[in-house]
C-alpha atoms as a PDB file:
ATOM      1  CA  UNK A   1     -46.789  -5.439  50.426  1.00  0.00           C
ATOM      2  CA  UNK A   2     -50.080  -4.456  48.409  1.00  0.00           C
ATOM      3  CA  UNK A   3     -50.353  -1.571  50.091  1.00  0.00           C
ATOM      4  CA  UNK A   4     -47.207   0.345  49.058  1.00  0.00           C
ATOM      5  CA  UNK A   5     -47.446  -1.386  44.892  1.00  0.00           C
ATOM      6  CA  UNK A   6     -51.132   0.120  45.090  1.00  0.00           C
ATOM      7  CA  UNK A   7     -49.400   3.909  46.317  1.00  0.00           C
ATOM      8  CA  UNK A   8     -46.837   3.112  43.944  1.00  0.00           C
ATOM      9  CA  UNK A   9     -49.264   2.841  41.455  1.00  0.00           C
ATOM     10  CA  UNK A  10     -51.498   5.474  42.350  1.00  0.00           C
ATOM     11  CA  UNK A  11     -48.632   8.226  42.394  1.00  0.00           C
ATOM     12  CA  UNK A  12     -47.565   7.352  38.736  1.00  0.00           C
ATOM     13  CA  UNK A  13     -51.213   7.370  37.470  1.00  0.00           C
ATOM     14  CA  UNK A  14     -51.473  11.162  39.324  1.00  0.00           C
ATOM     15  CA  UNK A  15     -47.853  12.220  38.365  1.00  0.00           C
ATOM     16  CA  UNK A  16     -48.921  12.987  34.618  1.00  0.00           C
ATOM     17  CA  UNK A  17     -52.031  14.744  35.530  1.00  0.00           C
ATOM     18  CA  UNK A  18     -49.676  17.111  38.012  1.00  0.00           C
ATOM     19  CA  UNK A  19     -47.429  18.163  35.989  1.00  0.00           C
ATOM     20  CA  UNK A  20     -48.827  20.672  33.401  1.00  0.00           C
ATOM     21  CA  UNK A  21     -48.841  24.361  35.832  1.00  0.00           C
ATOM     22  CA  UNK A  22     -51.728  26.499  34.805  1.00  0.00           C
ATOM     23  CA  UNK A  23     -51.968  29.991  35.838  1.00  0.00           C
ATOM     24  CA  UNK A  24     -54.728  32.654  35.362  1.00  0.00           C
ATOM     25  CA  UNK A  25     -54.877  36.703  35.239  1.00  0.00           C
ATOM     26  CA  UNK A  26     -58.035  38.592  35.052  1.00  0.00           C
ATOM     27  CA  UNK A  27     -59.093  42.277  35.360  1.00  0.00           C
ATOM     28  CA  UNK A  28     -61.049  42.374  38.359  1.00  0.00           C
ATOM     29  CA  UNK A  29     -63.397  45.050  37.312  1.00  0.00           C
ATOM     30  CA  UNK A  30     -64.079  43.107  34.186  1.00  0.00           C
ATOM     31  CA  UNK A  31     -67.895  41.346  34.450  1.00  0.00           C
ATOM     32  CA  UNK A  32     -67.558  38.275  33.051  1.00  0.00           C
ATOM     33  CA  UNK A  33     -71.439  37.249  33.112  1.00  0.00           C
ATOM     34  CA  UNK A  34     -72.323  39.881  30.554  1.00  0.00           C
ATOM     35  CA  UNK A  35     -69.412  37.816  27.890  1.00  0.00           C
ATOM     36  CA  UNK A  36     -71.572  36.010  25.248  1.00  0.00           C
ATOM     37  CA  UNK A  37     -69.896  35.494  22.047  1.00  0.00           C
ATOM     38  CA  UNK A  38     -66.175  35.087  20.656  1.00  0.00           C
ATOM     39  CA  UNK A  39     -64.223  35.435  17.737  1.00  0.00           C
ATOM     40  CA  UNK A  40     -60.666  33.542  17.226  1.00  0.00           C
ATOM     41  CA  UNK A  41     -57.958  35.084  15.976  1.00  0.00           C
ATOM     42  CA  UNK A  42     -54.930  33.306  14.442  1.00  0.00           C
ATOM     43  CA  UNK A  43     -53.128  31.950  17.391  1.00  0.00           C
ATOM     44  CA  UNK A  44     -48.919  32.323  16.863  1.00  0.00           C
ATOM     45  CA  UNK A  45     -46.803  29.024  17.399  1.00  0.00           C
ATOM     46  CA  UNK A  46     -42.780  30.093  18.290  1.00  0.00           C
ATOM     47  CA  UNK A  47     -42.179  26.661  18.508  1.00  0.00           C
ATOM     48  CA  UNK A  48     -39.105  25.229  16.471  1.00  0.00           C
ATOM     49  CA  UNK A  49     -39.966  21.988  16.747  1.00  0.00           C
ATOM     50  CA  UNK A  50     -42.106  20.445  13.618  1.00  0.00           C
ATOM     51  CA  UNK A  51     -44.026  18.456  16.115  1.00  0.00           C
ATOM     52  CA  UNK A  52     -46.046  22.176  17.821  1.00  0.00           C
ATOM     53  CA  UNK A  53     -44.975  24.047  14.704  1.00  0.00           C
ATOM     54  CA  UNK A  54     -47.904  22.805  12.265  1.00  0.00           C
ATOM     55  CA  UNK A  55     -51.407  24.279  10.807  1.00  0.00           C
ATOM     56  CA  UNK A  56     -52.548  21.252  12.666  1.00  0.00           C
ATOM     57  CA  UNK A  57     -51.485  22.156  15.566  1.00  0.00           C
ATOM     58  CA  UNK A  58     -52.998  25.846  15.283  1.00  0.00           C
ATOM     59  CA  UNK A  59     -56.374  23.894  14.137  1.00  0.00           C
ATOM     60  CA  UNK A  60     -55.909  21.547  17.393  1.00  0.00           C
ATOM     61  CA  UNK A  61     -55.551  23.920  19.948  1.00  0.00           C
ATOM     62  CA  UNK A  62     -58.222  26.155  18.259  1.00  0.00           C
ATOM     63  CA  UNK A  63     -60.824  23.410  17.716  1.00  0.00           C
ATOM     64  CA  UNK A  64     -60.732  22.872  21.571  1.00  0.00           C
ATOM     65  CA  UNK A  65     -60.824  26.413  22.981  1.00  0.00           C
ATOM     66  CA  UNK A  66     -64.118  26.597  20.889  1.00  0.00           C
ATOM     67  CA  UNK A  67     -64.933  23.138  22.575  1.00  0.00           C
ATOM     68  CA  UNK A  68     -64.215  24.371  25.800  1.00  0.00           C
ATOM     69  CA  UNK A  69     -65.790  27.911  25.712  1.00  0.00           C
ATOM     70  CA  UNK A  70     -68.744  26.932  23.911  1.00  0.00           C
ATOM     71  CA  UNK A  71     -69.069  24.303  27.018  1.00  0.00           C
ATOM     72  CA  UNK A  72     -69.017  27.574  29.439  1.00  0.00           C
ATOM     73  CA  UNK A  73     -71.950  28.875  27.075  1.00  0.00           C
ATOM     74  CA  UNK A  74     -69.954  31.018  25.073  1.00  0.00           C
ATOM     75  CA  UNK A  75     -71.129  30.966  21.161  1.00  0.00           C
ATOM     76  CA  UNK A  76     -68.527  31.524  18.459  1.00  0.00           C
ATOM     77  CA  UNK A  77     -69.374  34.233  15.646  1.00  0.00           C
ATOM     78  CA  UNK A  78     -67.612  36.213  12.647  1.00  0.00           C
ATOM     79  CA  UNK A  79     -68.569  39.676  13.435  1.00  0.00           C
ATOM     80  CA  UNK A  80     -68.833  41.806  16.565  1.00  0.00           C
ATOM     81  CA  UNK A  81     -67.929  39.067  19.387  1.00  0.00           C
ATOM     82  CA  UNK A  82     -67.113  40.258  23.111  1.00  0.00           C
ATOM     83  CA  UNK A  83     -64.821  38.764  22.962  1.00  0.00           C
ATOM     84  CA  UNK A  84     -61.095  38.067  20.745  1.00  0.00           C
ATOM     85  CA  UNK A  85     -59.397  34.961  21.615  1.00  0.00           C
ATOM     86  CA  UNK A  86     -55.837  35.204  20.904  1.00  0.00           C
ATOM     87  CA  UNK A  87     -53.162  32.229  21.664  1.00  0.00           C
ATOM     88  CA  UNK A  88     -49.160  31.693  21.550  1.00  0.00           C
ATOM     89  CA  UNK A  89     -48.230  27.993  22.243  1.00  0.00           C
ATOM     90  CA  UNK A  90     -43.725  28.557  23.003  1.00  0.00           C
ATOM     91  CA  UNK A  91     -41.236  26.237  23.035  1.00  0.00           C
ATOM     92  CA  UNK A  92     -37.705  26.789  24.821  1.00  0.00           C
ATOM     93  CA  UNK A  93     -34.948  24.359  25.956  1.00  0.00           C
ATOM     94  CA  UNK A  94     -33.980  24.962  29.161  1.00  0.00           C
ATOM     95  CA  UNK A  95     -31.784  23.445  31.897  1.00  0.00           C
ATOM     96  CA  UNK A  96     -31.627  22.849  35.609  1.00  0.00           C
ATOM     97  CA  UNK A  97     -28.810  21.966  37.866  1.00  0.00           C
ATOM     98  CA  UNK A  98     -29.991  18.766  40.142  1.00  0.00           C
ATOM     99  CA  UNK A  99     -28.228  18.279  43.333  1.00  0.00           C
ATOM    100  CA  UNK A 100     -27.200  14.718  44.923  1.00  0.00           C
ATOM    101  CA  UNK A 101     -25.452  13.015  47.940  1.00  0.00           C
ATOM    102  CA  UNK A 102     -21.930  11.909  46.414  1.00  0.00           C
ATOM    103  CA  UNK A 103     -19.118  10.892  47.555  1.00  0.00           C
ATOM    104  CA  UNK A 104     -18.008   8.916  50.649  1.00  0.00           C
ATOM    105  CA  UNK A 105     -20.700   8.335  53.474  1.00  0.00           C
ATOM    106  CA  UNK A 106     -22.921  10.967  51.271  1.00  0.00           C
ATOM    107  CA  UNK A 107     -21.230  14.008  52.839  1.00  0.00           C
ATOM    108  CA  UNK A 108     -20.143  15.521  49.495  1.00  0.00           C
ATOM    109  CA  UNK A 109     -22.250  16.684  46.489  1.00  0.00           C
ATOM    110  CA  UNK A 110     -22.884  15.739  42.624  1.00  0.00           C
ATOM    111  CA  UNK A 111     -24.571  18.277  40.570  1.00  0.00           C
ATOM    112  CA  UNK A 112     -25.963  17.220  36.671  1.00  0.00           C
ATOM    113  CA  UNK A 113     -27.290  19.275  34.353  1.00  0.00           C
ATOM    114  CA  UNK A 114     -30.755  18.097  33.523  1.00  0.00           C
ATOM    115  CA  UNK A 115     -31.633  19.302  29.983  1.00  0.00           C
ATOM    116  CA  UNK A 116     -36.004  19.235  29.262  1.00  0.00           C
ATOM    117  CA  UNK A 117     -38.616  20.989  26.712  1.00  0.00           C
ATOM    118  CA  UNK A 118     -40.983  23.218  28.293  1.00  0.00           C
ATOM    119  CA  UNK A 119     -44.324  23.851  26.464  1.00  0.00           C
ATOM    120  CA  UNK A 120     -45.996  27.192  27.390  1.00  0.00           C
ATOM    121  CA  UNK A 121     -49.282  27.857  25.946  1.00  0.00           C
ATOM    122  CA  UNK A 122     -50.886  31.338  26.645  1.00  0.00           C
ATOM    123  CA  UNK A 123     -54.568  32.055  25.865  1.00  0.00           C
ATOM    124  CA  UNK A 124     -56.156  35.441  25.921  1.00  0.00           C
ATOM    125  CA  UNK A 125     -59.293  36.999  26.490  1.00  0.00           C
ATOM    126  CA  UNK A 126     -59.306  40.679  25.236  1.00  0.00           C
ATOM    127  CA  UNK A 127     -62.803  42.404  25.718  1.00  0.00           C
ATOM    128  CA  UNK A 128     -63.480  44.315  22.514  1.00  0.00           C
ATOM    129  CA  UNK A 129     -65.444  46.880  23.106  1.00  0.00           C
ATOM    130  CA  UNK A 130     -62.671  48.136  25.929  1.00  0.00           C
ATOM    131  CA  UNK A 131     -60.180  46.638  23.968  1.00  0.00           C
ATOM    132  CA  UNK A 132     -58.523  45.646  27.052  1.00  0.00           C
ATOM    133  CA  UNK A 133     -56.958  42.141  28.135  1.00  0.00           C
ATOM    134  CA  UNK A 134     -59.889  40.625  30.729  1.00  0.00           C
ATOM    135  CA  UNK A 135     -58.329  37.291  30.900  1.00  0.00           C
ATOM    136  CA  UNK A 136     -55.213  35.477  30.754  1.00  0.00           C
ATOM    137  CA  UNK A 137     -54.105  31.637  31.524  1.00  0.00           C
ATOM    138  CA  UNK A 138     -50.806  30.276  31.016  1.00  0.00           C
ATOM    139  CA  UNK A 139     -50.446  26.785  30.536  1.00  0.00           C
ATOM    140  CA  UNK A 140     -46.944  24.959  31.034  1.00  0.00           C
ATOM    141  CA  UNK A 141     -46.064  21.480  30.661  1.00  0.00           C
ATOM    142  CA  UNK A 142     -42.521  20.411  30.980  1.00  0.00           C
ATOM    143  CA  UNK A 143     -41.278  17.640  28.634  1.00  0.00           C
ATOM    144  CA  UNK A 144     -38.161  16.190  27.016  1.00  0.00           C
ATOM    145  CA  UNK A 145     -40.521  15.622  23.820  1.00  0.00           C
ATOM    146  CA  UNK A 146     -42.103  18.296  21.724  1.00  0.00           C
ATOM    147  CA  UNK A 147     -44.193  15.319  20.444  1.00  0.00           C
ATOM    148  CA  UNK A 148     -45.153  14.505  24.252  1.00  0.00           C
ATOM    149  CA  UNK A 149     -46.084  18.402  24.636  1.00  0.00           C
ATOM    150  CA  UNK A 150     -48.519  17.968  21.613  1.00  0.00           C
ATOM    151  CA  UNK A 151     -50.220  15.150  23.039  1.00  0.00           C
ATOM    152  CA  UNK A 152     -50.595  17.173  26.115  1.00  0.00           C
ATOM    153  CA  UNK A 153     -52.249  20.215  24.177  1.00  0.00           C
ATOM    154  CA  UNK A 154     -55.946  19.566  24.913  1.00  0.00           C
ATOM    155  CA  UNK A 155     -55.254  18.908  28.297  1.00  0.00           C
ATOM    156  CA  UNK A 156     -53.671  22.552  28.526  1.00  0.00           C
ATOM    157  CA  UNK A 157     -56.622  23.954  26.876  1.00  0.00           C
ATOM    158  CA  UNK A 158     -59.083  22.277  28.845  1.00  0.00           C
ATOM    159  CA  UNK A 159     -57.818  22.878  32.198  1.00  0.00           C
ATOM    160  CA  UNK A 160     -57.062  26.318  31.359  1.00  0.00           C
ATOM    161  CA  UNK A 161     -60.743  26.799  30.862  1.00  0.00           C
ATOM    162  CA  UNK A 162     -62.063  24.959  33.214  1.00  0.00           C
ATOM    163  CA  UNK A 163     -60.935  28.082  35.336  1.00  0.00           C
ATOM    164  CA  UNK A 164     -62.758  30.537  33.419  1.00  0.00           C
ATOM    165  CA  UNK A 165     -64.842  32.590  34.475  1.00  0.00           C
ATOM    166  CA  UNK A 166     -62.335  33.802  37.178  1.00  0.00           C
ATOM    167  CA  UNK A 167     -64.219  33.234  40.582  1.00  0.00           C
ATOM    168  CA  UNK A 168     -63.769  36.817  42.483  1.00  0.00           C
ATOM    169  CA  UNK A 169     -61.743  37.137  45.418  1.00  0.00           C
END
């Protein structure tokens, strides 16, 4: 009986942690090894919802991609980085048709309409002396709660990150 309570347990504890999807793009002819220094440039929140729609939410998500890049050795200046950091944190309501054994013995079908929030939150690398886009993540985490989607921000900026510098195929 402990067994399956300790699975139980363990799945809700990992559930969280799985659902944010981050995705990365990169220019494979960019080197990343010679990128030293950044700049950050106003990020844009399209978010409707007061709770992602704030100057502290801009100074949030900004205060930990300088966290997080100056953890990969990056330094932050005014004038001349390598490279601009650029950011869009989006909200849109969405909906998705769920499927479920109705009716008698379960042979028929039940379909609800499951309404939820989805956060994306983009983050760009643009090299500027090409003035080209070297790297790209896309962070997405999928709540009913624009307030649960803020709490989630660092998360989505740190394991965005954490996958920079792209490791070449």
């Amino acid at each position: 009986m402990k067994l399956p309570l300790t699975l139980l347990l363990a799945a809700l504890a990992v559930g969280p942690a799985l659902a944010q999807k981050i995705d990365i793009e990169f220019d494979d002819s960019a080197v990343f090894e010679r990128y030293k220094t950044f700049h950050i440039v106003q990020g844009q929140l399209n978010a409707k919802a007061a709770a992602l729609n704030s100057d502290l939410t801009r100074r949030k998500i900004e205060n930990e991609i300088r966290k997080r890049l100056a953890e990969k050795g990056l330094m932050e200046v005014e004038s001349k980085p390598d490279l601009n950091v650029f950011f869009t944190l989006g909200q849109a309501r969405r909906s998705e048709v769920e499927a479920y054994p109705a009716g008698w013995r379960g042979l028929g079908t039940r379909r609800v309409r499951v309404a939820y929030t989805q956060g994306t939150l983009v983050i760009n690398l643009r090299d500027t002396s090409r003035k080209e886009l070297v790297w790209r993540s896309i962070a997405v985490e999928e709540k009913n709660d624009p307030i649960e989607i803020s709490k989630h921000l660092d998360d989505m900026v740190r394991k965005s990150i954490e996958k920079y510098p792209p490791k070449s195929k």
